[in-house]
N, C-alpha and C. Protein backbone atom coordinates (compact mmCIF):
# COMPACT_ATOMS: atom_id res chain seq x y z
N UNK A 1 130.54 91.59 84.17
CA UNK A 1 129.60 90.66 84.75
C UNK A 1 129.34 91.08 86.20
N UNK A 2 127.84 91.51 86.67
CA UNK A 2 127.34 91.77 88.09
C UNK A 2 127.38 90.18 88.30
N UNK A 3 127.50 89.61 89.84
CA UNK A 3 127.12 88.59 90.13
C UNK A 3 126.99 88.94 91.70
N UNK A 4 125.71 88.28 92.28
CA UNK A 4 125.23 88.24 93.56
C UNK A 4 125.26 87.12 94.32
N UNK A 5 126.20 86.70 95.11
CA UNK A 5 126.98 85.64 95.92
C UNK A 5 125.77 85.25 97.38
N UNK A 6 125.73 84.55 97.32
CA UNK A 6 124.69 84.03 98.42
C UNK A 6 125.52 83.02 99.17
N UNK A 7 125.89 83.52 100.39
CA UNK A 7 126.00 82.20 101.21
C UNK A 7 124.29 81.95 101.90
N UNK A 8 124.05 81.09 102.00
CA UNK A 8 122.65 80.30 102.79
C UNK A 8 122.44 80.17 104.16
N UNK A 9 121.96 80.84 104.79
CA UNK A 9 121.46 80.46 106.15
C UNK A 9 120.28 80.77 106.44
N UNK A 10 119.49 80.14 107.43
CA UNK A 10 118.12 80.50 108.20
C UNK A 10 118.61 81.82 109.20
N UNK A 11 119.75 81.89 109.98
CA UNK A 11 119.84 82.95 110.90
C UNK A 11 120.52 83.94 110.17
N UNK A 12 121.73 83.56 109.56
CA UNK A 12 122.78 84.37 108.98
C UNK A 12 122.61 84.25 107.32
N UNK A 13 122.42 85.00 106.24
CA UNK A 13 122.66 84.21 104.79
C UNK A 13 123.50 85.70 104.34
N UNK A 14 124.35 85.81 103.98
CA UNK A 14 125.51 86.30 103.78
C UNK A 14 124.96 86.09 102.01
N UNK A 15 125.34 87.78 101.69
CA UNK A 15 124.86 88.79 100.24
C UNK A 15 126.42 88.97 100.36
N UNK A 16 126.59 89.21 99.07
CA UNK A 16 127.66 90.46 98.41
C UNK A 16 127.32 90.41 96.96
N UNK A 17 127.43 90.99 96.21
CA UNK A 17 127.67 91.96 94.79
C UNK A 17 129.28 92.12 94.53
N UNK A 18 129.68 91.68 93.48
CA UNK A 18 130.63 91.98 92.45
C UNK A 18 130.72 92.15 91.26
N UNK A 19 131.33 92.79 90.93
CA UNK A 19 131.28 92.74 89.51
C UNK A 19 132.43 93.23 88.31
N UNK A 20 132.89 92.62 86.93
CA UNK A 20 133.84 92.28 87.12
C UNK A 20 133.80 91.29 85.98
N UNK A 21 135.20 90.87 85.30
CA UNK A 21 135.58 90.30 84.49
C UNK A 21 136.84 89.39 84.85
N UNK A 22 136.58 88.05 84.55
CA UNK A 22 138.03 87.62 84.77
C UNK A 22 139.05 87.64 83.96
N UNK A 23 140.32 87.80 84.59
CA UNK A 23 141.65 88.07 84.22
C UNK A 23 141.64 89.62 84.83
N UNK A 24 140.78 90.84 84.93
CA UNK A 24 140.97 91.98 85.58
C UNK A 24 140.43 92.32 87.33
N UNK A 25 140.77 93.64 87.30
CA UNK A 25 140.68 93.96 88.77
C UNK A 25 138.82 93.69 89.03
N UNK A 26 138.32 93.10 90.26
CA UNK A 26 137.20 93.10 90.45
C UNK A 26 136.86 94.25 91.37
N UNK A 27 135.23 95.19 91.59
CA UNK A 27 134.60 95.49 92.08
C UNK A 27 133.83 95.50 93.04
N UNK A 28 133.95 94.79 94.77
CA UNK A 28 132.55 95.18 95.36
C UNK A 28 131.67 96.26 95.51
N UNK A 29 130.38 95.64 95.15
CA UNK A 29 129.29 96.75 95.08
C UNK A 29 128.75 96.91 96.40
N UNK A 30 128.60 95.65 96.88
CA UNK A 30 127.88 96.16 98.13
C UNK A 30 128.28 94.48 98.72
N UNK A 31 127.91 94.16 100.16
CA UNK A 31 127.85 93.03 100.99
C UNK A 31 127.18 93.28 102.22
N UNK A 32 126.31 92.27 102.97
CA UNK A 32 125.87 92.54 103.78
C UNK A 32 125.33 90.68 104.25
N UNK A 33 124.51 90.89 105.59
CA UNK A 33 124.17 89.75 106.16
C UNK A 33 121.83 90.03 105.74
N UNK A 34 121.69 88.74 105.85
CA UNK A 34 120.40 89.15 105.87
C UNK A 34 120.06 87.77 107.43
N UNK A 35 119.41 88.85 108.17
CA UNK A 35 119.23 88.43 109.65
C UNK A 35 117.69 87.62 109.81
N UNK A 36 117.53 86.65 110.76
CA UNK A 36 115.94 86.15 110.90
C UNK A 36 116.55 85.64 112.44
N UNK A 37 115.59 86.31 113.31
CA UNK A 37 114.99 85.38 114.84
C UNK A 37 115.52 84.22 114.76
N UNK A 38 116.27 83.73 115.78
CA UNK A 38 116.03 82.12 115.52
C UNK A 38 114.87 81.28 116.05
N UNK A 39 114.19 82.56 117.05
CA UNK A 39 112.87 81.76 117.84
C UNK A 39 112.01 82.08 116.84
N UNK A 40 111.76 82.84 116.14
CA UNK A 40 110.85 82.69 114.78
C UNK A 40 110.18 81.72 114.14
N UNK A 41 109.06 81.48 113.74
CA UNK A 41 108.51 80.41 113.17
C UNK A 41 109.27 80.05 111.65
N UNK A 42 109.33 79.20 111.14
CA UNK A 42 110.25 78.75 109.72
C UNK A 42 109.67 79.31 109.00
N UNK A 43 108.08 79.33 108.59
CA UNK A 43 108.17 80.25 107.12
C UNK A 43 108.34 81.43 107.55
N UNK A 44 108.02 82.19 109.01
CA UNK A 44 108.70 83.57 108.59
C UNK A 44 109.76 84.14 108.65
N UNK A 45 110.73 82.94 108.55
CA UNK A 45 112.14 83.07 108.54
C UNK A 45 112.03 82.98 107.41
N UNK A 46 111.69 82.41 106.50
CA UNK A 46 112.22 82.11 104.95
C UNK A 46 111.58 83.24 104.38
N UNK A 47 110.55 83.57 104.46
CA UNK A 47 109.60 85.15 104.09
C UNK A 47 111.14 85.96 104.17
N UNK A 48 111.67 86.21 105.53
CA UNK A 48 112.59 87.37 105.43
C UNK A 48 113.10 87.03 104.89
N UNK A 49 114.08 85.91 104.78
CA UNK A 49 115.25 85.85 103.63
C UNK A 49 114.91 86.14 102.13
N UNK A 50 113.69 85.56 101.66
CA UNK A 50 113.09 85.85 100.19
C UNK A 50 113.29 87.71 100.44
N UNK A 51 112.38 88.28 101.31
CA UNK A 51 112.52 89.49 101.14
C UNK A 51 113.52 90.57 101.28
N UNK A 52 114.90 89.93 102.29
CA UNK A 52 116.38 90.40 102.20
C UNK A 52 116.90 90.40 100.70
N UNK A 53 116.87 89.06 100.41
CA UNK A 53 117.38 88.82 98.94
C UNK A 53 116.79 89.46 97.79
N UNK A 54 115.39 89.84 97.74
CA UNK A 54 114.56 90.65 96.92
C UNK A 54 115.18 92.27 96.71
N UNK A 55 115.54 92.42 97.87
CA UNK A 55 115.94 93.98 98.25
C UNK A 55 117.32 93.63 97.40
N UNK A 56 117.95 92.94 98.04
CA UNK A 56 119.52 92.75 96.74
C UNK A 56 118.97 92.83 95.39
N UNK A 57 118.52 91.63 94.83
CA UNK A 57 118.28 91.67 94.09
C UNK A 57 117.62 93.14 93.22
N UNK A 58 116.57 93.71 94.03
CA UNK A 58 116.18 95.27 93.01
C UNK A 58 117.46 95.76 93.17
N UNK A 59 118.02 96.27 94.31
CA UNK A 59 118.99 97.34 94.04
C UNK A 59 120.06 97.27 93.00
N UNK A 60 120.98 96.11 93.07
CA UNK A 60 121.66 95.77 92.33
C UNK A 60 121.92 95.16 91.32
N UNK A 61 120.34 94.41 90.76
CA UNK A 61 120.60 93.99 89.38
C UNK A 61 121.06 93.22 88.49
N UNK A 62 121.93 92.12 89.52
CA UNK A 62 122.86 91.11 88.77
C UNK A 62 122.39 90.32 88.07
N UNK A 63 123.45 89.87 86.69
CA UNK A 63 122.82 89.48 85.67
C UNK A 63 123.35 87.93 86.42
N UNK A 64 123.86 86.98 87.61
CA UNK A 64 123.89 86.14 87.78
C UNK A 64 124.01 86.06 89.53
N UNK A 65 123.20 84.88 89.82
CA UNK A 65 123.41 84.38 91.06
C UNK A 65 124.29 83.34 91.57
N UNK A 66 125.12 83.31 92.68
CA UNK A 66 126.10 82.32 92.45
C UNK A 66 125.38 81.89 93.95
N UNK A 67 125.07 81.01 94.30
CA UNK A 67 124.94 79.87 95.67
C UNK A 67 125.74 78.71 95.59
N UNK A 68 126.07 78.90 97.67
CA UNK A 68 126.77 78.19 97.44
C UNK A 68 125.92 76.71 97.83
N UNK A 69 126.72 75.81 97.28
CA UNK A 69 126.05 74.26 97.29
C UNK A 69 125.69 73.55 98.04
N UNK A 70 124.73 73.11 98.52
CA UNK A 70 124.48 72.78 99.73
C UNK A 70 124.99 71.18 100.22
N UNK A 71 125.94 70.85 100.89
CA UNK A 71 126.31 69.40 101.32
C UNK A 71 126.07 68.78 102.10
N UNK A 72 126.15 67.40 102.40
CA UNK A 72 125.42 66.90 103.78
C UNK A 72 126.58 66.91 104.84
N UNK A 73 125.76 67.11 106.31
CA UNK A 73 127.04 67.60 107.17
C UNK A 73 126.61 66.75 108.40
N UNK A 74 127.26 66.62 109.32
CA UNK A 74 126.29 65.72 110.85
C UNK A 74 125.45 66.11 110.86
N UNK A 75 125.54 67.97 111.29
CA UNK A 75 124.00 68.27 111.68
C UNK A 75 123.12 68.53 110.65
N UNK A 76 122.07 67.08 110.75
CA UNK A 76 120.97 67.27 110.02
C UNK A 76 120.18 68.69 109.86
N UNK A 77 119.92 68.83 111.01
CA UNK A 77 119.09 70.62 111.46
C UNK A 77 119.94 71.92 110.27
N UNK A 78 121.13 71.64 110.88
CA UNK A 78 121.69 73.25 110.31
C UNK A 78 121.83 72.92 108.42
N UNK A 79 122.04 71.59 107.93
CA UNK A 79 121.88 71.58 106.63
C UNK A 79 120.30 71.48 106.25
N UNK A 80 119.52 71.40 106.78
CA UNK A 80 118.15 71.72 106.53
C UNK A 80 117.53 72.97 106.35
N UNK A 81 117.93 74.08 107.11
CA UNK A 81 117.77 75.59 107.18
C UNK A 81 119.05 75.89 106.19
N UNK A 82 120.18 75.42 106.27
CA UNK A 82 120.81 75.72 105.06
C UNK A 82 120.36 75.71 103.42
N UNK A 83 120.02 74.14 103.10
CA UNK A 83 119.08 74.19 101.84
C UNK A 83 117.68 75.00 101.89
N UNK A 84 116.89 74.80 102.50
CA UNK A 84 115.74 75.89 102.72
C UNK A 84 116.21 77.39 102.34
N UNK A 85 117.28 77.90 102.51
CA UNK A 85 117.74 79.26 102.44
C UNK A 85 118.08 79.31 100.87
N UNK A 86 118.69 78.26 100.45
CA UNK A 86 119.18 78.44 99.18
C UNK A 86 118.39 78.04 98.19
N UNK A 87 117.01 77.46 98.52
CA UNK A 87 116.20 77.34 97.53
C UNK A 87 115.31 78.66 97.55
N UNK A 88 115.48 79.24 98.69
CA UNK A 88 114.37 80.46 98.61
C UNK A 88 115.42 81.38 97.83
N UNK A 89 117.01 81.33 97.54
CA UNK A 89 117.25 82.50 96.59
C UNK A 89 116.97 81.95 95.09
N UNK A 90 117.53 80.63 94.87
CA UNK A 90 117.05 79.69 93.54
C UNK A 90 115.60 80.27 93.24
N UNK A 91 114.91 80.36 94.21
CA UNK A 91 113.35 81.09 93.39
C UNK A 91 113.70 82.78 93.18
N UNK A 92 114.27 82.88 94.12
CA UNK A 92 114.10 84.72 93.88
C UNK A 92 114.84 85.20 92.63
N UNK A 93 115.74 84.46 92.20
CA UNK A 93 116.05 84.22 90.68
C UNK A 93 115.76 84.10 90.09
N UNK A 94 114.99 82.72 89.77
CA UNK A 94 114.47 82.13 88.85
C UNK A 94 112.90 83.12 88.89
N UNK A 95 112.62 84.01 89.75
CA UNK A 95 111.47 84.68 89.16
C UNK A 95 111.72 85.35 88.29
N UNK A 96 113.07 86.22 88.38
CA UNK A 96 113.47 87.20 87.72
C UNK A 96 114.37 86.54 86.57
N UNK A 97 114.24 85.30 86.33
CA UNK A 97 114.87 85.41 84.92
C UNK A 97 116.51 84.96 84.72
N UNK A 98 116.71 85.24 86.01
CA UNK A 98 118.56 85.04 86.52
C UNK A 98 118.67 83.96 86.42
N UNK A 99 120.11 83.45 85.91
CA UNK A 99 120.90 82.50 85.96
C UNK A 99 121.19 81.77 87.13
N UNK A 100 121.10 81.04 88.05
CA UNK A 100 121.37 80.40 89.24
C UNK A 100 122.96 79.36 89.04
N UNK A 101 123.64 80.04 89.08
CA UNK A 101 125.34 78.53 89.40
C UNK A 101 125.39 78.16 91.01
N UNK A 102 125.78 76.96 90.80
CA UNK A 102 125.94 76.01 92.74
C UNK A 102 127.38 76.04 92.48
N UNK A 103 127.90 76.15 93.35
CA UNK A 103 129.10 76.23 93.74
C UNK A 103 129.91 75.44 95.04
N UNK A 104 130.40 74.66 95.03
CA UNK A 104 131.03 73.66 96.56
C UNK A 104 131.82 74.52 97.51
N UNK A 105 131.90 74.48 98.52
CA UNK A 105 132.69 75.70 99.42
C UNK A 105 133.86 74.68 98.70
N UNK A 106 134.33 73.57 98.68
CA UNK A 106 135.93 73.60 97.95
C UNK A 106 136.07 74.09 96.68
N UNK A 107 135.45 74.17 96.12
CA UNK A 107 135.15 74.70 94.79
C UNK A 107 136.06 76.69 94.88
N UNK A 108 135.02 77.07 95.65
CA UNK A 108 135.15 78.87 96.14
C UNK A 108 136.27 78.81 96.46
N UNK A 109 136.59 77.76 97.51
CA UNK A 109 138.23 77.94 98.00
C UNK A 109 138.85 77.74 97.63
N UNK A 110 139.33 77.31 96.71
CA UNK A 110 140.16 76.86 95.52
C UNK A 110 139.97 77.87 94.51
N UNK A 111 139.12 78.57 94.01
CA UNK A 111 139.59 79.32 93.16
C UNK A 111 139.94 81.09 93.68
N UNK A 112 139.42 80.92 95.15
CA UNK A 112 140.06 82.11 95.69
C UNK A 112 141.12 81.93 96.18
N UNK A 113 141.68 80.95 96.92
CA UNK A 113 142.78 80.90 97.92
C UNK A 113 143.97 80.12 97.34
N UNK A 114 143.44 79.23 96.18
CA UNK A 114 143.76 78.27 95.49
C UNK A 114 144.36 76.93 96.41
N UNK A 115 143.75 76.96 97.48
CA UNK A 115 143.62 75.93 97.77
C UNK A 115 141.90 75.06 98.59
N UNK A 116 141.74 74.26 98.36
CA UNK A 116 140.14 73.71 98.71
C UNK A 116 140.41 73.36 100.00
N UNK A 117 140.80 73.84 100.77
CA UNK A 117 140.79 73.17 102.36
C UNK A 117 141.24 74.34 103.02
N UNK A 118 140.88 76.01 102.17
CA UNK A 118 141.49 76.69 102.90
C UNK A 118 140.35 77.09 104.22
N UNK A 119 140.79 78.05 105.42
CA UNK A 119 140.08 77.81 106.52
C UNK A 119 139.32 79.18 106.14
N UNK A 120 138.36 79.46 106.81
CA UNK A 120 137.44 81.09 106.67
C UNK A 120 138.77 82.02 106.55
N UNK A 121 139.49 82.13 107.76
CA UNK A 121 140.16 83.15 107.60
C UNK A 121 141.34 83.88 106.16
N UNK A 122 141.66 82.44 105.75
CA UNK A 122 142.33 82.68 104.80
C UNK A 122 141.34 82.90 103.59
N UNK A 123 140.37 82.28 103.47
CA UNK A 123 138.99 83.03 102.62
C UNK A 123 139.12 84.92 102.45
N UNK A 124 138.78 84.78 103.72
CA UNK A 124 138.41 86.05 104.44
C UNK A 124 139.42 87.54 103.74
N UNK A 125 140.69 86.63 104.43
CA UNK A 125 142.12 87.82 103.85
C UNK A 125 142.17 87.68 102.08
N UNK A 126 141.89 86.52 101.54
CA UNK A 126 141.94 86.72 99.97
C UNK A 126 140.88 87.75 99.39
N UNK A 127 139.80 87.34 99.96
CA UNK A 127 138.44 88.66 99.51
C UNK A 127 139.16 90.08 99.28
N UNK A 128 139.59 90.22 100.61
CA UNK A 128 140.17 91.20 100.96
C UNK A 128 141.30 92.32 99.97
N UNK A 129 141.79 91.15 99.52
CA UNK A 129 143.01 91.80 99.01
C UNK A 129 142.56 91.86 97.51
N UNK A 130 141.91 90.60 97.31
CA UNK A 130 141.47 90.80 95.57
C UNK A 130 140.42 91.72 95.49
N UNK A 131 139.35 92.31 96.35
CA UNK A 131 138.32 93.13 95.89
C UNK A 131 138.99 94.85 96.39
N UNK A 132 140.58 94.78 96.90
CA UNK A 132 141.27 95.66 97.82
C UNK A 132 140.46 96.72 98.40
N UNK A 133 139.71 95.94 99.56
CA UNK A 133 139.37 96.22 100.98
C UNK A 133 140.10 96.55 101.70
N UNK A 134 139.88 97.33 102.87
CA UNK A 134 140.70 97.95 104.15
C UNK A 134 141.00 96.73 104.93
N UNK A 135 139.31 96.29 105.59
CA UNK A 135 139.04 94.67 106.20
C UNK A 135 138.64 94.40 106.00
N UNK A 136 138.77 92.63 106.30
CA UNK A 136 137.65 91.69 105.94
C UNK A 136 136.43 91.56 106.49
N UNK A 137 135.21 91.67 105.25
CA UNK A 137 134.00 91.46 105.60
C UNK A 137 133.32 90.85 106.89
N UNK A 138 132.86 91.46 107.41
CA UNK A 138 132.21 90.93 108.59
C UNK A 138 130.70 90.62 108.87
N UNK A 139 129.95 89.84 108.96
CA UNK A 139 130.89 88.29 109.69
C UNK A 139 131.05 87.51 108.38
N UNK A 140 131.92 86.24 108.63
CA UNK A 140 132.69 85.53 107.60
C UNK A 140 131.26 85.34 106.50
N UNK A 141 130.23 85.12 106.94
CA UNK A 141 128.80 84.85 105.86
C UNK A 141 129.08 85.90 105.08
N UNK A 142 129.75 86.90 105.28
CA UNK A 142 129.00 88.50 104.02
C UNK A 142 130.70 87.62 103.15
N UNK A 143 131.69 87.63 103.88
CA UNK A 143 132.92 87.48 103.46
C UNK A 143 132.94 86.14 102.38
N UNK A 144 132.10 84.95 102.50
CA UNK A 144 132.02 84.00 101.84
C UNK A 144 130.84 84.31 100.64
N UNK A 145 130.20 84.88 100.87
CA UNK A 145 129.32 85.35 100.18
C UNK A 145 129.97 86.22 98.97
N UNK A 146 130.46 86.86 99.26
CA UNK A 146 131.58 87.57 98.31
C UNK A 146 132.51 86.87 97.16
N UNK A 147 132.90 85.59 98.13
CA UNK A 147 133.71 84.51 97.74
C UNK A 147 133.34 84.13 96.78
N UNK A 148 131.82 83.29 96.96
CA UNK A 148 130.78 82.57 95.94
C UNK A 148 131.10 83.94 94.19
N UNK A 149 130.63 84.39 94.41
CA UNK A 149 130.51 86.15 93.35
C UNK A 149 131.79 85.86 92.81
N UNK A 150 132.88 86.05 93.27
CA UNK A 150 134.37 85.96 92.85
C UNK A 150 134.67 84.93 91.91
N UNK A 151 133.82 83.59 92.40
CA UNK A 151 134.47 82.39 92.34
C UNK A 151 133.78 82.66 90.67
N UNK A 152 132.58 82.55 90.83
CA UNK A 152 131.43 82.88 89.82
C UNK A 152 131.83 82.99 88.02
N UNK A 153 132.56 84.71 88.74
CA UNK A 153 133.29 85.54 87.72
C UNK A 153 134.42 84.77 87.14
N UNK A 154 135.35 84.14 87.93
CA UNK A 154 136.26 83.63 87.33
C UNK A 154 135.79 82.20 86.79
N UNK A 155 135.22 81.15 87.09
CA UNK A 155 134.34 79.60 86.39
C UNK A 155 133.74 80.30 85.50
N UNK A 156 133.00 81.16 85.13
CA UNK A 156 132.09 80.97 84.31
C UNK A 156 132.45 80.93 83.11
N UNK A 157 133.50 81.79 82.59
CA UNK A 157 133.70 81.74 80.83
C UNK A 157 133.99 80.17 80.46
N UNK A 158 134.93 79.67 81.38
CA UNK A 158 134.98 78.11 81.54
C UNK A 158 133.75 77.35 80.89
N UNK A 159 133.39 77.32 81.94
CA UNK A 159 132.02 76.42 82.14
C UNK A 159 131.29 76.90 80.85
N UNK A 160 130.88 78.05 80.49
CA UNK A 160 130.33 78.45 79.23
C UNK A 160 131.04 77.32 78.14
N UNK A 161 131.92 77.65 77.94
CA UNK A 161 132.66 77.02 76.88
C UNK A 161 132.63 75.66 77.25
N UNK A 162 132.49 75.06 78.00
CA UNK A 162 132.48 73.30 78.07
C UNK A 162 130.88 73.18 77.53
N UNK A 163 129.74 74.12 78.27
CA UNK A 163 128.59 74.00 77.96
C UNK A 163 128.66 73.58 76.34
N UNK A 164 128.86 75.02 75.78
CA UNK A 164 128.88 75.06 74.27
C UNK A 164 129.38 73.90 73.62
N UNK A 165 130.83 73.84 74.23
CA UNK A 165 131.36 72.29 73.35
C UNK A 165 130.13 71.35 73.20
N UNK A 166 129.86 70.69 74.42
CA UNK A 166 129.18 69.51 74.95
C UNK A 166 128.04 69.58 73.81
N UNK A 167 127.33 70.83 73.65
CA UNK A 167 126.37 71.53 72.44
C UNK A 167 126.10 71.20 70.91
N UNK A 168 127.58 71.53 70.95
CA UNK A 168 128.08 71.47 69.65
C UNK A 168 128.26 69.46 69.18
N UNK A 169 128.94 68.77 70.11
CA UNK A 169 128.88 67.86 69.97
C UNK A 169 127.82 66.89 70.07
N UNK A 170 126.80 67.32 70.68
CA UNK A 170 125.18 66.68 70.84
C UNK A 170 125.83 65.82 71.81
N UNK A 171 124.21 65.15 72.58
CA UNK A 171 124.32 64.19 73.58
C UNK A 171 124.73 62.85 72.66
N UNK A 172 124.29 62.41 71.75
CA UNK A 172 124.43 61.31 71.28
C UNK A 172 126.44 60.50 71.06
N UNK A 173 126.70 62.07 70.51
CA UNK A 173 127.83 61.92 69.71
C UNK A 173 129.07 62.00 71.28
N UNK A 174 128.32 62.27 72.81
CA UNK A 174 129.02 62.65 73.45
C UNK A 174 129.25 61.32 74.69
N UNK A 175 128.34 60.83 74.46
CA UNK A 175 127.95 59.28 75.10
C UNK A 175 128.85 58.40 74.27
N UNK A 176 128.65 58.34 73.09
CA UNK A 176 129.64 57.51 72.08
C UNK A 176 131.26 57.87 72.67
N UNK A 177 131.62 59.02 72.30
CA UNK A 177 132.82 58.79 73.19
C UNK A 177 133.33 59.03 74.26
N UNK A 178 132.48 58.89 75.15
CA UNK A 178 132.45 58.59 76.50
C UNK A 178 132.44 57.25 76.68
N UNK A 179 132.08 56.65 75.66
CA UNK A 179 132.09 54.84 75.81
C UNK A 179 133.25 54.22 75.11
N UNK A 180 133.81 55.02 73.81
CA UNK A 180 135.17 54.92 73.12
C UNK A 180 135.84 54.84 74.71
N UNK A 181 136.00 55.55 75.40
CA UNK A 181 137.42 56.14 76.07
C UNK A 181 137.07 54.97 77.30
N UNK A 182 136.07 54.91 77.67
CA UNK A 182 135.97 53.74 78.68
C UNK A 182 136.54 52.02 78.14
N UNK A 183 135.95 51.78 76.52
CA UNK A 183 136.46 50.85 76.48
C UNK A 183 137.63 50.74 76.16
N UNK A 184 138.60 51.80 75.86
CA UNK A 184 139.88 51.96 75.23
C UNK A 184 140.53 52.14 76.94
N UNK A 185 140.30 52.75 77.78
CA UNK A 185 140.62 52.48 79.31
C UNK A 185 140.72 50.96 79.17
N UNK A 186 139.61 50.28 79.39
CA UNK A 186 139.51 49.12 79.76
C UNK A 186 140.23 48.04 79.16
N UNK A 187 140.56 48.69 77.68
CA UNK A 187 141.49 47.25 77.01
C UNK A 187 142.71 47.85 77.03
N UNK A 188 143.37 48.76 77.60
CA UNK A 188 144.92 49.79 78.47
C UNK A 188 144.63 48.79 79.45
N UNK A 189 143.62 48.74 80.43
CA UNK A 189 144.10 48.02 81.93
C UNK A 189 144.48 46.42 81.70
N UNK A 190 143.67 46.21 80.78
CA UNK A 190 144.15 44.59 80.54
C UNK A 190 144.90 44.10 79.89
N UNK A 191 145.71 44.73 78.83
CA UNK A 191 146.82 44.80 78.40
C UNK A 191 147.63 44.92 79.19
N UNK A 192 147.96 46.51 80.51
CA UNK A 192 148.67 46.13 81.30
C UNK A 192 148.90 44.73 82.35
N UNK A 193 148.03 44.69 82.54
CA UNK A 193 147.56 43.23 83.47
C UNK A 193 148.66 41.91 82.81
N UNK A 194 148.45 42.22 81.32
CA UNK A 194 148.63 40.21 80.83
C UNK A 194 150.24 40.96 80.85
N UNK A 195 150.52 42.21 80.47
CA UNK A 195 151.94 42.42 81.04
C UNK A 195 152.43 42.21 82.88
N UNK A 196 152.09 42.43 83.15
CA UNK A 196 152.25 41.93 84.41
C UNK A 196 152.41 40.36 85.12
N UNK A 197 151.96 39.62 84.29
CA UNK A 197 151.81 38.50 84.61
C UNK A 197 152.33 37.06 83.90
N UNK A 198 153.01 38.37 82.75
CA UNK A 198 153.57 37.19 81.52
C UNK A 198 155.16 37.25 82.05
């Protein structure tokens, strides 16, 4: 599995390429930053990023894109140029046919560091050692970017297989017991309850 890791930014949006199977040794193919002015006008900041990411995209080919997810943060501004960035790779994908997965930075960090609160740096040194690099990617955008790709490779057979289940069981038949287990929760809590009180 190629996968092309996008971290999102208007100034900085952080590329890498991996590729790779989980449970074995992974591959970087390539990583890099894709740069825009910050005094630049906005669409021709987003022009470059479409056209940074385009250039990934021909050279390398990946049969999946991994971005990471965009969350709400104080600064309104920097999560605004953040989503803006990640919808312009969501298209540069979706022209070509590619698969698009969102991914939570706790999500990435957790399945690289195995823990979700780990800090960049410890990001940074796991890349490192699992793709066995000299150093860590520079700056932390190419390094998280990498992350996303990693994370990718290892969720996806997962996630495939829940897809399929969910499939196999239809929406109908999957709502039904989703409502079994809620009301079988619900008559567990009140059972405990009249124990409690008898």
């Amino acid at each position: 599995m190629r996968v092309l890791g996008v971290d999102p930014g208007l100034t900085r949006c952080g590329v890498g390429v991996v590729e790779g199977v989980a449970g074995r040794p992974l591959t970087m193919l390539g990583v890099g930053v894709v740069r825009t002015p910050a005094d630049a006008e906005l669409g021709l900041r987003l022009v470059a990023v479409e056209q940074g990411i385009e250039r990934w995209l021909d050279e390398y080919e990946p049969e999946y894109v991994a971005v990471e997810r965009v969350f709400s943060q104080h600064n309104v501004r920097t999560v605004m140029g953040t989503a803006q960035a990640s919808a312009v790779a969501m298209l540069c994908a979706a022209r070509r046919g590619i698969p698009v997965a969102l991914h939570t930075p706790s999500e990435v960090k957790a399945a690289v560091t195995g823990s979700g609160r780990a800090d960049k740096a410890q990001v940074g040194a796991m890349v490192t050692r699992l793709l066995r690099l000299s150093a860590p990617p520079k700056p932390a955008d190419a390094a998280d970017a990498l992350a996303l790709a990693i994370c990718h490779i290892w969720r996806a057979p997962a996630q495939t297989r829940l897809q399929q289940a969910a499939a196999r069981i239809g929406p109908d038949r999957a709502v039904a017991q989703n409502r079994l287990q809620q009301a079988a929760a619900a008559h567990a809590s009140h059972q405990a309850s009249k124990g409690r009180t008898a």
